[in-house]
C-alpha atoms as a PDB file:
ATOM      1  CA  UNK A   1     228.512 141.584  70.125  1.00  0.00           C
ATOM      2  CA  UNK A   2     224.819 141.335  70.059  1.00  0.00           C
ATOM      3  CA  UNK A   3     225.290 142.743  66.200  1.00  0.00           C
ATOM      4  CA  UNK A   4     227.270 139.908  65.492  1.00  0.00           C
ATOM      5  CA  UNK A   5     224.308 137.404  67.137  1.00  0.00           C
ATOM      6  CA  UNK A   6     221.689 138.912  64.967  1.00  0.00           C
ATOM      7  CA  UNK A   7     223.740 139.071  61.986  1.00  0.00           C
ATOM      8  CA  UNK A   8     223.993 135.447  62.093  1.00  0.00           C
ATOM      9  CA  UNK A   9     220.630 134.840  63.162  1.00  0.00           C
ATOM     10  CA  UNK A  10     219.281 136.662  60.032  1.00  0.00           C
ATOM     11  CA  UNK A  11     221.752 134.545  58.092  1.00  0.00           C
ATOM     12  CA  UNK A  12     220.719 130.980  59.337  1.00  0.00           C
ATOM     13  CA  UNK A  13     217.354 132.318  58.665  1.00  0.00           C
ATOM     14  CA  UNK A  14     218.018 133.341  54.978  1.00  0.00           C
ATOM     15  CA  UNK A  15     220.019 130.413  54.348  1.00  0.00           C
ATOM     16  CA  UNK A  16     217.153 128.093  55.972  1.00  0.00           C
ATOM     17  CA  UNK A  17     214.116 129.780  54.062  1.00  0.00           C
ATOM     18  CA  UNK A  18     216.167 129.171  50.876  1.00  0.00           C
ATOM     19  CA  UNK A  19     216.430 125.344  51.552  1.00  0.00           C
ATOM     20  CA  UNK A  20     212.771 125.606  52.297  1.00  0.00           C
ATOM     21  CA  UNK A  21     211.745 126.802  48.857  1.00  0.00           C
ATOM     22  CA  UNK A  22     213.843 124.061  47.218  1.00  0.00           C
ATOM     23  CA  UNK A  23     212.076 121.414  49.705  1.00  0.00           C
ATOM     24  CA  UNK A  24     209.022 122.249  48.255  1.00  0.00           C
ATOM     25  CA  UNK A  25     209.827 122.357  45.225  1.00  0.00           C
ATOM     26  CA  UNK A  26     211.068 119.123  45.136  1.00  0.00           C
ATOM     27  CA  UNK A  27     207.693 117.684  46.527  1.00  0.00           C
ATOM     28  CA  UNK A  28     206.800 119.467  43.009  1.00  0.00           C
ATOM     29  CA  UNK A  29     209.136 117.204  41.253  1.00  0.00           C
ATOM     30  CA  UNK A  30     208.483 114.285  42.864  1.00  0.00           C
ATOM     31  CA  UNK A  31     204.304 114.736  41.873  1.00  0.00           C
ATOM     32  CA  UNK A  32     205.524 115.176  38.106  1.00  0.00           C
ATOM     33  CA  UNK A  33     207.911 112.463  38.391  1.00  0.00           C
ATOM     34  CA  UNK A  34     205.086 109.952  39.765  1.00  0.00           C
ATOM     35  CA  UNK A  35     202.734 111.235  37.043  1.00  0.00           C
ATOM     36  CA  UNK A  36     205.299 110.969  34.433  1.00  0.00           C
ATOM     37  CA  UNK A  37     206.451 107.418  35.496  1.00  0.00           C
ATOM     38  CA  UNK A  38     202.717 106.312  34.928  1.00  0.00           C
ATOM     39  CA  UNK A  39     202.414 107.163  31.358  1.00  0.00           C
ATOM     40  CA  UNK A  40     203.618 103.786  30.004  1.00  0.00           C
ATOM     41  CA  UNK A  41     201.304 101.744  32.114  1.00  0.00           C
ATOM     42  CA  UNK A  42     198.237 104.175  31.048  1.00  0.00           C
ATOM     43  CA  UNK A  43     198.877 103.198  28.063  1.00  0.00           C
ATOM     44  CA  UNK A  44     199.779  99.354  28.095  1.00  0.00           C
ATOM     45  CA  UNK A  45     196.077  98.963  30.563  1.00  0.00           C
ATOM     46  CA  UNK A  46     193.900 101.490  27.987  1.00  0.00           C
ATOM     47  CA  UNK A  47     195.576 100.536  24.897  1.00  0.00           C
ATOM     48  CA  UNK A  48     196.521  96.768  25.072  1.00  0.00           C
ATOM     49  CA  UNK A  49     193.842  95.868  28.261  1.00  0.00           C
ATOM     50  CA  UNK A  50     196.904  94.416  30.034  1.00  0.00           C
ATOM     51  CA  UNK A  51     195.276  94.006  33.517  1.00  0.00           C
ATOM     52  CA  UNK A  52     198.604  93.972  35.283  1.00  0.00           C
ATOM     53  CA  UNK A  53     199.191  97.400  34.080  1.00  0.00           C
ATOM     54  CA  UNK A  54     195.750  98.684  35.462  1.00  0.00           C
ATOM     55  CA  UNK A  55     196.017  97.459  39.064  1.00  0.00           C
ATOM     56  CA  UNK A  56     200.106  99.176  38.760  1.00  0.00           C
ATOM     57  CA  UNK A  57     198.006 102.553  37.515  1.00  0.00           C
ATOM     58  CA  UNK A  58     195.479 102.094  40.261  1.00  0.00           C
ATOM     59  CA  UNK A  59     198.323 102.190  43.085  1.00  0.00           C
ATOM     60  CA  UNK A  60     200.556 105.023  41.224  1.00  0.00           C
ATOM     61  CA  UNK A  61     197.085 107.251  41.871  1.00  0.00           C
ATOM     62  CA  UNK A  62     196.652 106.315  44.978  1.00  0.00           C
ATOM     63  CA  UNK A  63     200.070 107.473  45.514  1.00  0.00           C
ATOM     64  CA  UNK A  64     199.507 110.758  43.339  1.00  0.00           C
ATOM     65  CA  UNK A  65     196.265 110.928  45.732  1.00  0.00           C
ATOM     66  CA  UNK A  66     198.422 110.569  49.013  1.00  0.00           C
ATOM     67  CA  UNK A  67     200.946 112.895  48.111  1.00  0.00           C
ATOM     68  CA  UNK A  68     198.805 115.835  47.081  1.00  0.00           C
ATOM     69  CA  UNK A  69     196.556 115.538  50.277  1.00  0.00           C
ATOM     70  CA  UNK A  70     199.935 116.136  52.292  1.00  0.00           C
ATOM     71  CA  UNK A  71     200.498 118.985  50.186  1.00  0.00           C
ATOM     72  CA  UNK A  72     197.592 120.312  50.189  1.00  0.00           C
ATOM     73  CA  UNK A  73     197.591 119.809  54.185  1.00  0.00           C
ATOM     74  CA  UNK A  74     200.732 121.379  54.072  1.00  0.00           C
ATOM     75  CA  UNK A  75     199.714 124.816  51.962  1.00  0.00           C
ATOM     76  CA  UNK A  76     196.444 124.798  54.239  1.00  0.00           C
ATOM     77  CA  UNK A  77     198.571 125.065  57.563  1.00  0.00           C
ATOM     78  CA  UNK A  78     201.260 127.976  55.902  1.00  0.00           C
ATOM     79  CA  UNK A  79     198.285 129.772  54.285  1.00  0.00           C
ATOM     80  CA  UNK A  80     196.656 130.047  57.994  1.00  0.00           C
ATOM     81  CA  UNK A  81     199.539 130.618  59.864  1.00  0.00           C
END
């Protein structure tokens, strides 16, 4: 019986790390994604001075700035723990 209990604890464990990893690597994603998704206004602001653009680029790297402090944050606390 108490096989059995550790058998499955090991699984859930497995199974949980596993949906971890992809977790992560979706914050990944979602960095690229952002990053990706500014291109177009990089270009309209530094190309064709369209002001609009520039304050849309401003607050897409603030939100590239947010989002890799929590990651960072994030690496900091599994690195020490």
């Amino acid at each position: 019986m108490i096989i059995k209990h550790f058998s499955y604890i090991a699984w859930v464990i497995e199974n949980n790390l596993e949906t971890l990893k992809v977790y992560k690597m979706s914050k990944f994603g979602a960095l690229k994604d952002l990053v990706m998704s500014l291109e177009a206004d990089f270009s309209k602001f530094y190309e064709k001075g369209n002001s609009a653009a520039g304050t849309r680029v401003r607050k897409g790297m603030q939100d590239l700035k947010n989002m890799a402090q929590d990651i960072r944050k994030e690496v900091q606390d599994m690195k020490n723990s």
